[in-house]
C-alpha atoms as a PDB file:
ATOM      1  CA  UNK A   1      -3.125  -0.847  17.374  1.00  0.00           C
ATOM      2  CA  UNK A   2      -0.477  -3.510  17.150  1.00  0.00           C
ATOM      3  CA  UNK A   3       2.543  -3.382  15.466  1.00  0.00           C
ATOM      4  CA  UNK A   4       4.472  -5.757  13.753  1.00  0.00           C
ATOM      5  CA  UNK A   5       8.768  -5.527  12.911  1.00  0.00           C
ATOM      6  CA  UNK A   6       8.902  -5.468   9.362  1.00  0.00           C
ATOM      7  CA  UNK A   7      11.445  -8.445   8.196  1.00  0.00           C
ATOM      8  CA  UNK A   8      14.630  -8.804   9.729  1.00  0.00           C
ATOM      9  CA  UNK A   9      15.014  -4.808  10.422  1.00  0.00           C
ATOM     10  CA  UNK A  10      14.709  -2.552  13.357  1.00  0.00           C
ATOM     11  CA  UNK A  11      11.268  -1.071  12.070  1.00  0.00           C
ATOM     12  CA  UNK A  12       8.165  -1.906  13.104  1.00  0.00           C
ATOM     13  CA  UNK A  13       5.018  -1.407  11.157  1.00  0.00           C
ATOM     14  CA  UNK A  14       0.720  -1.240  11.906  1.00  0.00           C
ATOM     15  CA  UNK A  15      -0.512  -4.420  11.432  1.00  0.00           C
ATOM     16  CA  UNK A  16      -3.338  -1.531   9.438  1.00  0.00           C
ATOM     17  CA  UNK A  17      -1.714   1.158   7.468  1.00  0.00           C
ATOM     18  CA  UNK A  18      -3.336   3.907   5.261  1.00  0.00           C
ATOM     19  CA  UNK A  19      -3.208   4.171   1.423  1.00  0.00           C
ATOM     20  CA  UNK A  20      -3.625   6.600  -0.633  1.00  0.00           C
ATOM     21  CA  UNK A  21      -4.709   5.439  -3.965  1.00  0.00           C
ATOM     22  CA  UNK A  22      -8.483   6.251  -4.628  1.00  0.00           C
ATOM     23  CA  UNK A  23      -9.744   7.942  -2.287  1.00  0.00           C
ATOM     24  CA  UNK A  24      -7.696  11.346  -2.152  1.00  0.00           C
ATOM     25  CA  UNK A  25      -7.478  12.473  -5.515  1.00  0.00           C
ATOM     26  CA  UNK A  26      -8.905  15.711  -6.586  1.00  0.00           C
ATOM     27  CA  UNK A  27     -12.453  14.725  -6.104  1.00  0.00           C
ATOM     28  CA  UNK A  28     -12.244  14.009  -2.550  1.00  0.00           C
ATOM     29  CA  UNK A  29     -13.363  16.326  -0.150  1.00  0.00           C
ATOM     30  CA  UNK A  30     -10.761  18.082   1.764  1.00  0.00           C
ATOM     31  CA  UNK A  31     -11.971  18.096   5.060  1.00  0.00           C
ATOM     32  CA  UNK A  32     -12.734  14.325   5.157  1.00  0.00           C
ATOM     33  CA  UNK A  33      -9.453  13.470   4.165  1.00  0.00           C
ATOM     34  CA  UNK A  34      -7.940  15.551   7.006  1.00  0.00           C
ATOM     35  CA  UNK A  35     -10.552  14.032   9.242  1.00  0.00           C
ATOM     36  CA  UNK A  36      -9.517  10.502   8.443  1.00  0.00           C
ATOM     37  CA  UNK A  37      -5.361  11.015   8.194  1.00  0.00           C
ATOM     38  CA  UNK A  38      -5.704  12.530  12.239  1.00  0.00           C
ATOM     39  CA  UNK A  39      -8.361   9.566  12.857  1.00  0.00           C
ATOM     40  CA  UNK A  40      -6.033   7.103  11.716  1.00  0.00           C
ATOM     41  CA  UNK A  41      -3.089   8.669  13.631  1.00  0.00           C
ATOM     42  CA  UNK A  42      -4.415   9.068  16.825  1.00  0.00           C
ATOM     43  CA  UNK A  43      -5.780   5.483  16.380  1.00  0.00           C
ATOM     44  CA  UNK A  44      -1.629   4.350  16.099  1.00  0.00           C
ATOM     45  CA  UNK A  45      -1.620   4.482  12.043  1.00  0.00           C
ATOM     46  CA  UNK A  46       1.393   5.733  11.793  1.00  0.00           C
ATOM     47  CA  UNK A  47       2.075   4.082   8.040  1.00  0.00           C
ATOM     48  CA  UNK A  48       0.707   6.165   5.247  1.00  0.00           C
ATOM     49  CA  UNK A  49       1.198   4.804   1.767  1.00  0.00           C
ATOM     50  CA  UNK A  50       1.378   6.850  -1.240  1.00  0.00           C
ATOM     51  CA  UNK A  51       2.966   6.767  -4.385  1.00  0.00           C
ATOM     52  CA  UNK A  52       3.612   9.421  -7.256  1.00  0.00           C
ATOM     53  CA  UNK A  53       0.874   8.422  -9.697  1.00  0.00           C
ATOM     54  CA  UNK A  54      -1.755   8.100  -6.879  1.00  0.00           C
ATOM     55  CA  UNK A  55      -4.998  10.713  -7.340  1.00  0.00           C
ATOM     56  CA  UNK A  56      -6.292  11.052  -9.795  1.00  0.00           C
ATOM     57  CA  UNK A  57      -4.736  13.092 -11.713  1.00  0.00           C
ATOM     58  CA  UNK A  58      -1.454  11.807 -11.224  1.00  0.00           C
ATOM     59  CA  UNK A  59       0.450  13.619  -7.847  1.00  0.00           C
ATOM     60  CA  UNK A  60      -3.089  14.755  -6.319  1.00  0.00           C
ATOM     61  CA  UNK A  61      -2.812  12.162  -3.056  1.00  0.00           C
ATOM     62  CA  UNK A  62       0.901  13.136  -2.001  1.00  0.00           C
ATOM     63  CA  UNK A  63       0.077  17.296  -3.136  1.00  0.00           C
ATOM     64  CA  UNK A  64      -3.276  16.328  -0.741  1.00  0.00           C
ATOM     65  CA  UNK A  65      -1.402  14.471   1.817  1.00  0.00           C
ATOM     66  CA  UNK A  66       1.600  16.947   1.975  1.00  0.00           C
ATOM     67  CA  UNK A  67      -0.775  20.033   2.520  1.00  0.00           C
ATOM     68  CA  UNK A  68      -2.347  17.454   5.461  1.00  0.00           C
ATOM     69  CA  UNK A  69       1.021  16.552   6.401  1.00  0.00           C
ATOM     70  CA  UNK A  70       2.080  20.285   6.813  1.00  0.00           C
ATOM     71  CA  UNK A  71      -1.059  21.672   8.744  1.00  0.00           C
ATOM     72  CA  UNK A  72      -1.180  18.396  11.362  1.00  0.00           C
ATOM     73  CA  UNK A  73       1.630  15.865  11.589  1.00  0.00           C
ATOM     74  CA  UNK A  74       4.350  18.066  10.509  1.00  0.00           C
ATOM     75  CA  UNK A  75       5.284  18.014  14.992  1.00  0.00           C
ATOM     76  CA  UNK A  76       4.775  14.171  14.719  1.00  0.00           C
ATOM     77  CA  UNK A  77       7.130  13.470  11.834  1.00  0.00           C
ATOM     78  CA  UNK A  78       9.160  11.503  14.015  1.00  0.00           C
ATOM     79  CA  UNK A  79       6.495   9.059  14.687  1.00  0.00           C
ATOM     80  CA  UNK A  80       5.233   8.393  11.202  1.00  0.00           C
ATOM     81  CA  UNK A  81       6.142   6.583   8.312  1.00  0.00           C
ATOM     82  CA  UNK A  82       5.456   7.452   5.080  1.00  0.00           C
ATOM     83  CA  UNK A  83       6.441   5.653   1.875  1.00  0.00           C
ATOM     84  CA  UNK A  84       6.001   6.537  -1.962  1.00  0.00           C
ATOM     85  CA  UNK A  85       6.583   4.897  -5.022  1.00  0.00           C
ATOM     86  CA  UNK A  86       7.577   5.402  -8.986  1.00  0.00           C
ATOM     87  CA  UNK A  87       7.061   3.149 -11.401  1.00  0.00           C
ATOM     88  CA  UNK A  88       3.917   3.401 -13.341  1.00  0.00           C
ATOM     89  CA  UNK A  89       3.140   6.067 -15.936  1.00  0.00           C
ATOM     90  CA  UNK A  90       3.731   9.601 -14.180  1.00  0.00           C
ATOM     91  CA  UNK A  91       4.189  11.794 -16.955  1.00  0.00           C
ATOM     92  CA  UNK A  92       3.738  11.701 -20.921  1.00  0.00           C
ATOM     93  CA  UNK A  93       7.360  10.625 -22.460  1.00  0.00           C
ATOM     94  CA  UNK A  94      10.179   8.240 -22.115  1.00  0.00           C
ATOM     95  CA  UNK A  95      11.056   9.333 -18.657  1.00  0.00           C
ATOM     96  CA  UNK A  96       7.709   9.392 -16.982  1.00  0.00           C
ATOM     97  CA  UNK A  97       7.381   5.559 -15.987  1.00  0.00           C
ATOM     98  CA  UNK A  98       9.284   2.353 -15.553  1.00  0.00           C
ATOM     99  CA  UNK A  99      12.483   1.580 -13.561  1.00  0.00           C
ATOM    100  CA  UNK A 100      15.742   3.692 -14.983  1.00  0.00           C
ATOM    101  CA  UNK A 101      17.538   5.760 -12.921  1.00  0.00           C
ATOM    102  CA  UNK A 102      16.568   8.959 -14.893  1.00  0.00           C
ATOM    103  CA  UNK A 103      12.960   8.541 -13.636  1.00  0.00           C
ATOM    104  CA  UNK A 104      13.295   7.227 -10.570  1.00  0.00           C
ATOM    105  CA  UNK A 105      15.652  10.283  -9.312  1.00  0.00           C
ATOM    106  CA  UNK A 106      13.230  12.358 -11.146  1.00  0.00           C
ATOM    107  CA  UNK A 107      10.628  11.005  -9.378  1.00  0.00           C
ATOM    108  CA  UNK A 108      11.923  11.209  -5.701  1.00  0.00           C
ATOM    109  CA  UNK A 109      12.696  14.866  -6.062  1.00  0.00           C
ATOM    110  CA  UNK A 110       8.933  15.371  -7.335  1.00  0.00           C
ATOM    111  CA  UNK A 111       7.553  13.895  -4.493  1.00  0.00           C
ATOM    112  CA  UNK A 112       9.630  15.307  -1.977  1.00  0.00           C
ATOM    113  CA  UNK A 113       8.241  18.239  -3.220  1.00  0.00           C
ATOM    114  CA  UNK A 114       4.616  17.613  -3.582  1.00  0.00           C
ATOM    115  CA  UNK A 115       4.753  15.947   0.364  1.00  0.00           C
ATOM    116  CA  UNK A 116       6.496  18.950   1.594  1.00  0.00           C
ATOM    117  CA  UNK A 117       8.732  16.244   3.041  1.00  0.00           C
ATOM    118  CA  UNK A 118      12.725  16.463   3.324  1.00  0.00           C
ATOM    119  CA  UNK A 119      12.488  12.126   3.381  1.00  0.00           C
ATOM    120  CA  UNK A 120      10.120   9.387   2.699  1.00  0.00           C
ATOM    121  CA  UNK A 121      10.839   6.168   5.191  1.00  0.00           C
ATOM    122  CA  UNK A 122       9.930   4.014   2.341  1.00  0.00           C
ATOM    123  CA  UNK A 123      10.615   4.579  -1.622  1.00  0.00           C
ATOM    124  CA  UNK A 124       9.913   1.710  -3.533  1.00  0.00           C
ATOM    125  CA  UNK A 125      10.634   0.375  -7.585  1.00  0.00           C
ATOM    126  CA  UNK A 126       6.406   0.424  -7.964  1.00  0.00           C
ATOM    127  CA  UNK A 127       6.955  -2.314 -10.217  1.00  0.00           C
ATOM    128  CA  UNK A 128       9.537  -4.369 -12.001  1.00  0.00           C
ATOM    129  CA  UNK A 129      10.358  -2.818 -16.235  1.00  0.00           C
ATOM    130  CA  UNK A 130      11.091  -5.799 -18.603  1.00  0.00           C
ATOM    131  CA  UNK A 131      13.530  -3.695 -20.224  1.00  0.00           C
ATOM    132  CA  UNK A 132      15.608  -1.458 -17.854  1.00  0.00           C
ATOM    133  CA  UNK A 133      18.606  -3.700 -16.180  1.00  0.00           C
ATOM    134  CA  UNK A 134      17.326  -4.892 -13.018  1.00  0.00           C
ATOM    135  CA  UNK A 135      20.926  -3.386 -11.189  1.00  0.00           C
ATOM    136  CA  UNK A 136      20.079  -0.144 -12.732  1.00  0.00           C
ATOM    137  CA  UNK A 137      16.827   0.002 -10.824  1.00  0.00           C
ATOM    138  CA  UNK A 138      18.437  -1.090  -7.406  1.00  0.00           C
ATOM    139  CA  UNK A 139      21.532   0.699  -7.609  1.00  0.00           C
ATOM    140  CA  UNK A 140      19.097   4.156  -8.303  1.00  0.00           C
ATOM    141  CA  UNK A 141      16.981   2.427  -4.681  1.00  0.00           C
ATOM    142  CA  UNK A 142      20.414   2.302  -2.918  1.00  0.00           C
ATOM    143  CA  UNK A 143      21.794   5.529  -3.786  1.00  0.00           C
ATOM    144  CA  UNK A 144      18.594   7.263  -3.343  1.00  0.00           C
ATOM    145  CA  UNK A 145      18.639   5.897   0.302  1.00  0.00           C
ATOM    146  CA  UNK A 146      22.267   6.550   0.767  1.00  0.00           C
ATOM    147  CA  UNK A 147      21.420  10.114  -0.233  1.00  0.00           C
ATOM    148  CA  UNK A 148      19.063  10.672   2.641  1.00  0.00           C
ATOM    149  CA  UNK A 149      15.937  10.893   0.203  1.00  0.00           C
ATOM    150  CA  UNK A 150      14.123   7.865   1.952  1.00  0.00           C
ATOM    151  CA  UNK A 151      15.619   5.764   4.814  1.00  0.00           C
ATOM    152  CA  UNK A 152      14.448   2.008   3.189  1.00  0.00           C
ATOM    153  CA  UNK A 153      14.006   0.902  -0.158  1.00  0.00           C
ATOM    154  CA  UNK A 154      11.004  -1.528  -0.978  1.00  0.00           C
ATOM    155  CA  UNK A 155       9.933  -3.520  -4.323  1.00  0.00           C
ATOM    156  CA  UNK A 156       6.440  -3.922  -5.356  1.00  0.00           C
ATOM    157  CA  UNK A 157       4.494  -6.379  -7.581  1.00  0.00           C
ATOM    158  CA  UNK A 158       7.870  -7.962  -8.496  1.00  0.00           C
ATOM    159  CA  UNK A 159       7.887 -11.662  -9.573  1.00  0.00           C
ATOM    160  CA  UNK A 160       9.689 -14.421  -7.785  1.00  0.00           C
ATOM    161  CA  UNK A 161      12.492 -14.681  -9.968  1.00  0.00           C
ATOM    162  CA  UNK A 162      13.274 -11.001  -9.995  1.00  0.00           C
ATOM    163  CA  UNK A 163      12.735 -10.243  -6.678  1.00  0.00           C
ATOM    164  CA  UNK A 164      15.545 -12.643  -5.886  1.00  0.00           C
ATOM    165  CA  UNK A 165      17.808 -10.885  -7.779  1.00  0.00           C
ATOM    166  CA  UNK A 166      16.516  -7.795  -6.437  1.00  0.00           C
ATOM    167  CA  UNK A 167      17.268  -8.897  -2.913  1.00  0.00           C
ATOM    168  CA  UNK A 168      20.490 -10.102  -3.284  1.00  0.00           C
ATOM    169  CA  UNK A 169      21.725  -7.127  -5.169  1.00  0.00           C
ATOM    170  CA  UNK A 170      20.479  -4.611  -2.389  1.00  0.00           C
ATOM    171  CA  UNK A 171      22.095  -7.056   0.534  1.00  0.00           C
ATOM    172  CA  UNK A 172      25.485  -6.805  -1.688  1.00  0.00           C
ATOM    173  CA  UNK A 173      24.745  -2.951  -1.571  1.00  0.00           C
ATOM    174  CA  UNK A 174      24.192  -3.119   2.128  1.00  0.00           C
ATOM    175  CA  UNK A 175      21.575  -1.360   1.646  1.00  0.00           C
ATOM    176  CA  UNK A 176      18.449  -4.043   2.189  1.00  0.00           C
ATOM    177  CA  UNK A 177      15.553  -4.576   0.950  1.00  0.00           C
ATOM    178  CA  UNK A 178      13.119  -3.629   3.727  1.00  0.00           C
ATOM    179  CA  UNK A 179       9.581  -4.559   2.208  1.00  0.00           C
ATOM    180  CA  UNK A 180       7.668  -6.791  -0.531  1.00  0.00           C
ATOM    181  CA  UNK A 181       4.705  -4.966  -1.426  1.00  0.00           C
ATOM    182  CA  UNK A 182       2.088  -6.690  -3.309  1.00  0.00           C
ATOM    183  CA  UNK A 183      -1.820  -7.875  -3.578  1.00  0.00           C
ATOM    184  CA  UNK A 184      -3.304 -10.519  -1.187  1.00  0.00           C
ATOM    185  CA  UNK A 185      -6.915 -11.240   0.111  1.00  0.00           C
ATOM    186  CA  UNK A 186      -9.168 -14.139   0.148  1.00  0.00           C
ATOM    187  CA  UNK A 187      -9.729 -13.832  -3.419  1.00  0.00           C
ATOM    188  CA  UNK A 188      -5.666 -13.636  -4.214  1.00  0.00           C
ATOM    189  CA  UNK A 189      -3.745 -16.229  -2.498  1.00  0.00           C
ATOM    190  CA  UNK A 190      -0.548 -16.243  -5.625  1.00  0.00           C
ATOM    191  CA  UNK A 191       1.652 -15.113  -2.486  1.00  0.00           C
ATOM    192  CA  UNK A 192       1.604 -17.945  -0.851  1.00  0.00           C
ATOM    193  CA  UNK A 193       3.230 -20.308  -2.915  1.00  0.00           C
ATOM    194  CA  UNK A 194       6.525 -18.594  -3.361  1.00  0.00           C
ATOM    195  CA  UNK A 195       6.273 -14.572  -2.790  1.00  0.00           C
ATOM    196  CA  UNK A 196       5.678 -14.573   1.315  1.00  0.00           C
ATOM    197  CA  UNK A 197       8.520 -17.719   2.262  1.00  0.00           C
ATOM    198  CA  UNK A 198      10.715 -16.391  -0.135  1.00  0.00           C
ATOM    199  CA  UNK A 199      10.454 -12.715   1.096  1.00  0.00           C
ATOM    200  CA  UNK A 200      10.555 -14.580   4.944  1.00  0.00           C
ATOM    201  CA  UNK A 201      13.586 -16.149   4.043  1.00  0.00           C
ATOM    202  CA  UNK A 202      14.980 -13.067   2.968  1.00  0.00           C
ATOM    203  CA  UNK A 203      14.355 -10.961   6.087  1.00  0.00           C
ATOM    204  CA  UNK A 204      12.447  -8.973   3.786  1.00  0.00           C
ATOM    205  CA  UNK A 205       8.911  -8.066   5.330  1.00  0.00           C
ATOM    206  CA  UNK A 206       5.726  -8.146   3.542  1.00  0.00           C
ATOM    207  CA  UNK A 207       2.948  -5.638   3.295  1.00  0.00           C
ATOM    208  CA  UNK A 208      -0.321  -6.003   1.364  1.00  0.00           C
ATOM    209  CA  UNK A 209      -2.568  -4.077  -0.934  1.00  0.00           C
ATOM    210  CA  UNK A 210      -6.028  -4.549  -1.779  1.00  0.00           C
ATOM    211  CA  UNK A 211      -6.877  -6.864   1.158  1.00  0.00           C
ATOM    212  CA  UNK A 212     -10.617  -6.351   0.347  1.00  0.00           C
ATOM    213  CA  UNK A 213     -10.309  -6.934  -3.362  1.00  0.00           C
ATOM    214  CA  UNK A 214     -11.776  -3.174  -3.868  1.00  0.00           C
ATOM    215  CA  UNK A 215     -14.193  -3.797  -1.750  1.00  0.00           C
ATOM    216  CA  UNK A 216     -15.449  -7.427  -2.987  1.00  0.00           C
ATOM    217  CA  UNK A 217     -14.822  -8.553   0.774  1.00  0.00           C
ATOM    218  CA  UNK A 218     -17.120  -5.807   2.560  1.00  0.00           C
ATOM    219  CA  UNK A 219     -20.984  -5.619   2.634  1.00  0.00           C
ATOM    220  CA  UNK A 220     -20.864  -3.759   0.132  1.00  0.00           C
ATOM    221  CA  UNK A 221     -21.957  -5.828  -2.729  1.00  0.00           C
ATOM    222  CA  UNK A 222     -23.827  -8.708  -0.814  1.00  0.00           C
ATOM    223  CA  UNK A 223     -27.120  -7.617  -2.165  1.00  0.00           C
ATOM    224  CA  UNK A 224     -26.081  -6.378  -5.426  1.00  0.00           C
ATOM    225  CA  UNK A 225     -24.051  -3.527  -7.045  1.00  0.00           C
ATOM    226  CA  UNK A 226     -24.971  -0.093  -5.767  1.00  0.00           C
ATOM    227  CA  UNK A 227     -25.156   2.782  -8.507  1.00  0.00           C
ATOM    228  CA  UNK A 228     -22.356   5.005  -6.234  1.00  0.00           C
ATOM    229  CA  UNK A 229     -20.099   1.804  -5.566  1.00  0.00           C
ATOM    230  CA  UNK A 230     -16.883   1.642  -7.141  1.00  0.00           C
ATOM    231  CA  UNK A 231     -17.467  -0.931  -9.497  1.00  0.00           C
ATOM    232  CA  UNK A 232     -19.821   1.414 -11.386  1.00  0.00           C
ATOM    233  CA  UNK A 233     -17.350   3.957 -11.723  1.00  0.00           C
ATOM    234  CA  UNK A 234     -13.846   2.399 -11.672  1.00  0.00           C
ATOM    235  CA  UNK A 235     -12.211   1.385 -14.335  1.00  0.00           C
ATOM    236  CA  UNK A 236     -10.258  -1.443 -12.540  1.00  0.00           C
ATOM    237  CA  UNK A 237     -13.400  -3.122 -10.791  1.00  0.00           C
ATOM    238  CA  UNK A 238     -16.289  -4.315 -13.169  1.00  0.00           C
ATOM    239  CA  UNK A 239     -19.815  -5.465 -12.338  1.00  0.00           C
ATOM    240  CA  UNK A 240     -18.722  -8.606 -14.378  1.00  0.00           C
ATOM    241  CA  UNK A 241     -16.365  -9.485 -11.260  1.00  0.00           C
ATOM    242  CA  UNK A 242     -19.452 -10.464  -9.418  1.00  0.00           C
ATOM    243  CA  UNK A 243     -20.441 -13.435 -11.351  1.00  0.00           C
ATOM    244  CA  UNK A 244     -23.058 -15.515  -9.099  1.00  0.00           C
ATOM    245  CA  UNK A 245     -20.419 -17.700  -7.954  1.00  0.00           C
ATOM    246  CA  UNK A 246     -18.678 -15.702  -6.298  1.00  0.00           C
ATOM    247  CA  UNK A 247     -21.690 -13.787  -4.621  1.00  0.00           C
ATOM    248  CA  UNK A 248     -22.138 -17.009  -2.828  1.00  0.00           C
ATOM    249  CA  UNK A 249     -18.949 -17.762  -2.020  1.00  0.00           C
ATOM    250  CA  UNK A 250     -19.000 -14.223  -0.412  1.00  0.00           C
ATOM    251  CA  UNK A 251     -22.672 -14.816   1.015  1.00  0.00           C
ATOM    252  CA  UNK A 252     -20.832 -18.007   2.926  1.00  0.00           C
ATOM    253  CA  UNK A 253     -18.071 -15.842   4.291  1.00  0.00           C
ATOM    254  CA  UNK A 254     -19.986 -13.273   5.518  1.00  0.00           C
ATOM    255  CA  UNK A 255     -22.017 -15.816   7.409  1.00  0.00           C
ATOM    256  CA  UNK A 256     -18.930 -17.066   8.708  1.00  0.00           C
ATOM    257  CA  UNK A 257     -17.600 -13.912  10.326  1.00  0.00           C
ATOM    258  CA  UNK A 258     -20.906 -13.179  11.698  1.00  0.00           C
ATOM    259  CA  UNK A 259     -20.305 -15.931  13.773  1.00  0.00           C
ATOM    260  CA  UNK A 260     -17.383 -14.980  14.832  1.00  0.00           C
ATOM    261  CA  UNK A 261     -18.503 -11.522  15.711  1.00  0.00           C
ATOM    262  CA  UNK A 262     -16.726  -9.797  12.784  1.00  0.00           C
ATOM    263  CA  UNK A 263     -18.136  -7.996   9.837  1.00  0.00           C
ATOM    264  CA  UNK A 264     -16.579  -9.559   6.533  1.00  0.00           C
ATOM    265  CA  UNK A 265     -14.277  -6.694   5.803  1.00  0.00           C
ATOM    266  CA  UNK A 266     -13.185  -7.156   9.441  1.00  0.00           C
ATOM    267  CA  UNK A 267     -12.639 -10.894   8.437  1.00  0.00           C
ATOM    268  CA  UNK A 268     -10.931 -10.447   5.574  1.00  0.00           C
ATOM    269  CA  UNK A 269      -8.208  -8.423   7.167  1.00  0.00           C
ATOM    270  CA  UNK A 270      -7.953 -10.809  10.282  1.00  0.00           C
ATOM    271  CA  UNK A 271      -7.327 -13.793   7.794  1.00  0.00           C
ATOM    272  CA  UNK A 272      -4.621 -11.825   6.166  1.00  0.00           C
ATOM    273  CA  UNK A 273      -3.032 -11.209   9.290  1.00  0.00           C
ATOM    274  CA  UNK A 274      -2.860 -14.909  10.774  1.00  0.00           C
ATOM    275  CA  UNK A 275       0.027 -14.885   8.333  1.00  0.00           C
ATOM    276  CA  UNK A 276       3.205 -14.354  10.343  1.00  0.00           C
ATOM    277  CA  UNK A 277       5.152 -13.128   7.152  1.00  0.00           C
ATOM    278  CA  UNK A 278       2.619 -10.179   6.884  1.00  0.00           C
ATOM    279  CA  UNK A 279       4.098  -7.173   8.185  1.00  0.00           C
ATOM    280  CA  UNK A 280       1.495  -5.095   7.569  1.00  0.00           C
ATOM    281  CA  UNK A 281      -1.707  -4.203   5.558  1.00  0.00           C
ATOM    282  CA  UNK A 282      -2.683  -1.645   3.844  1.00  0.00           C
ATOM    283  CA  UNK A 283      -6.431  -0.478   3.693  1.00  0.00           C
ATOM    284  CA  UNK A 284      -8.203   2.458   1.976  1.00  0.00           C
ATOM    285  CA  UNK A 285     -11.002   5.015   3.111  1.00  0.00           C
ATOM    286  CA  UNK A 286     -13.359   7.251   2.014  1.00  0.00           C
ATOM    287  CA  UNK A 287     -14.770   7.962   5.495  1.00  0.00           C
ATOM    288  CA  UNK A 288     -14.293   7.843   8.888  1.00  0.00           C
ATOM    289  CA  UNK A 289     -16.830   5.269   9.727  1.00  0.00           C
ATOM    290  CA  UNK A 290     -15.438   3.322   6.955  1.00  0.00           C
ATOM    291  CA  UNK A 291     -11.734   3.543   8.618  1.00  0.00           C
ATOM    292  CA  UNK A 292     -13.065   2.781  12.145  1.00  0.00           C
ATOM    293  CA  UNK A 293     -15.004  -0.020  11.481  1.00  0.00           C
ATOM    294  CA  UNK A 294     -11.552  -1.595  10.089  1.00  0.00           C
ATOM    295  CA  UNK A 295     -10.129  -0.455  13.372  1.00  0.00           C
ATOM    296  CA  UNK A 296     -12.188  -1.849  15.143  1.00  0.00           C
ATOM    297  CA  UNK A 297     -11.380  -5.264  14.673  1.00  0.00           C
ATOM    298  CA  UNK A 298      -8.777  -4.646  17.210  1.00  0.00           C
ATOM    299  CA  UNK A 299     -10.837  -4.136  20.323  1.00  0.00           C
ATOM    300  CA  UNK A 300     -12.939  -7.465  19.478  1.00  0.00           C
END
């Protein structure tokens, strides 16, 4: 593994981390989610990204990942990092989602709980609320860190505009913003044109989500949709994605990494990572063999 320092701060970060957002929810198998926590760990993942509303249901991945977290890493604490989030619907009522301070020091304490974790290294705002004063949100990041409840705060999915704001009320705070968190791939290149030299400019590092577009930029889907794939069962993914353009256009990467030696997936996260401004990115797994061949792309 290589590691990257995350923005202008002292921390540095896997150029692969671990999420948590499909694939540990409460119709995952137990035992392969241990397997592939301690795979990725002794492989030098040492970023594991969760956030309250990841399962499903809601809570399932950090309950899951605490119970991991308590039976294997709980001697290594001190070597990972392990961030949450709150933001998006958690819980039925005015309280359970968006940015106010009411929910987000609701939600730290509820996933404190569920991780079976005195700290989380990162807590971010999961996304930006069009209605809760943006200092409101930031000042309930800052005093959550000063607190001791996580050590950085982070922002996720937040636009240009706001995120400015957002970072220079958290400098003001001295309390800065560590991370930008937010989708990138081949397929979703938005960052580029103002989220990734604004967040550089910042010090603020960047870490992305969905580098393989839910899979779009694997094998997986080179030779049509498979009845167990996700796109036949997730609601965010739909078989109408795949129009025939973009199976070609997909069809010409592939070929392309081939010649390189690289699957597509492996690819796909090597072209994120040619970005200097990338601190990090974050990939999913349902399986061992599915993390490893990510992992591998570092002994090629």
């Amino acid at each position: 593994m290589r590691y990257r320092r995350c923005g202008n701060s002292g921390l540095f970060l896997p150029e692969i981390s671990l999420g948590f957002w499909h694939n540990f929810g409460a119709g995952a198998d137990d035992g392969t989610c241990r397997q592939i926590v301690a795979y990725a760990f002794d492989k030098g993942v040492t970023y594991f990204d969760l956030a309250n509303n990841y399962g499903p249901p809601n809570g399932f991945a950090e309950e899951r990942f605490g119970a991991i977290f308590d039976r294997d890493l709980r001697p290594h604490r001190d070597e990972i990092l392990v961030a949450s989030k709150a933001g998006h619907q958690m819980w039925p009522g005015p309280y359970g989602e968006w940015g106010s301070r009411k929910s987000l020091m609701a939600s730290i304490d509820q996933s404190l709980r569920r991780l079976r974790m005195d700290y989380v290294d990162i807590f971010y705002s999961h996304r930006p609320d069009p209605e809760t004063p943006l200092e409101e949100t930031m000042q309930a990041l800052v005093d959550i860190v000063r607190s001791g409840k996580a050590l950085y705060a982070g922002i996720s999915k937040y636009p240009p505009e706001m995120a400015a704001r957002a970072y220079s009320y958290l400098r003001d705070q001295h309390c800065p913003c560590l991370v930008y968190q937010g989708k990138y791939s081949m397929l979703v290149r938005d960052p580029e044109k103002e989220i990734l030299p604004q967040a550089a400019a910042a010090g603020v590092g960047f870490v992305a989500f969905s580098p393989l577009a839910q899979g779009l930029l694997s094998d997986r889907y080179l030779n049509g949709i498979p009845k167990d794939s996700r796109m036949m069962k997730s609601t965010f993914l739909k078989p109408e994605t795949l129009t025939p353009e973009l199976l070609e256009q997909l069809k010409q990467w592939n070929e392309t990494a081939g010649s390189e030696g690289l699957t597509l997936a492996q690819y796909a996260l090597k072209w994120i990572l040619r970005r200097q401004e990338v601190a990090s990115v974050i990939v999913g797994a349902s399986s061992v063999a599915q993390l490893s061949s990510n992992l591998e792309l570092f002994d090629l």
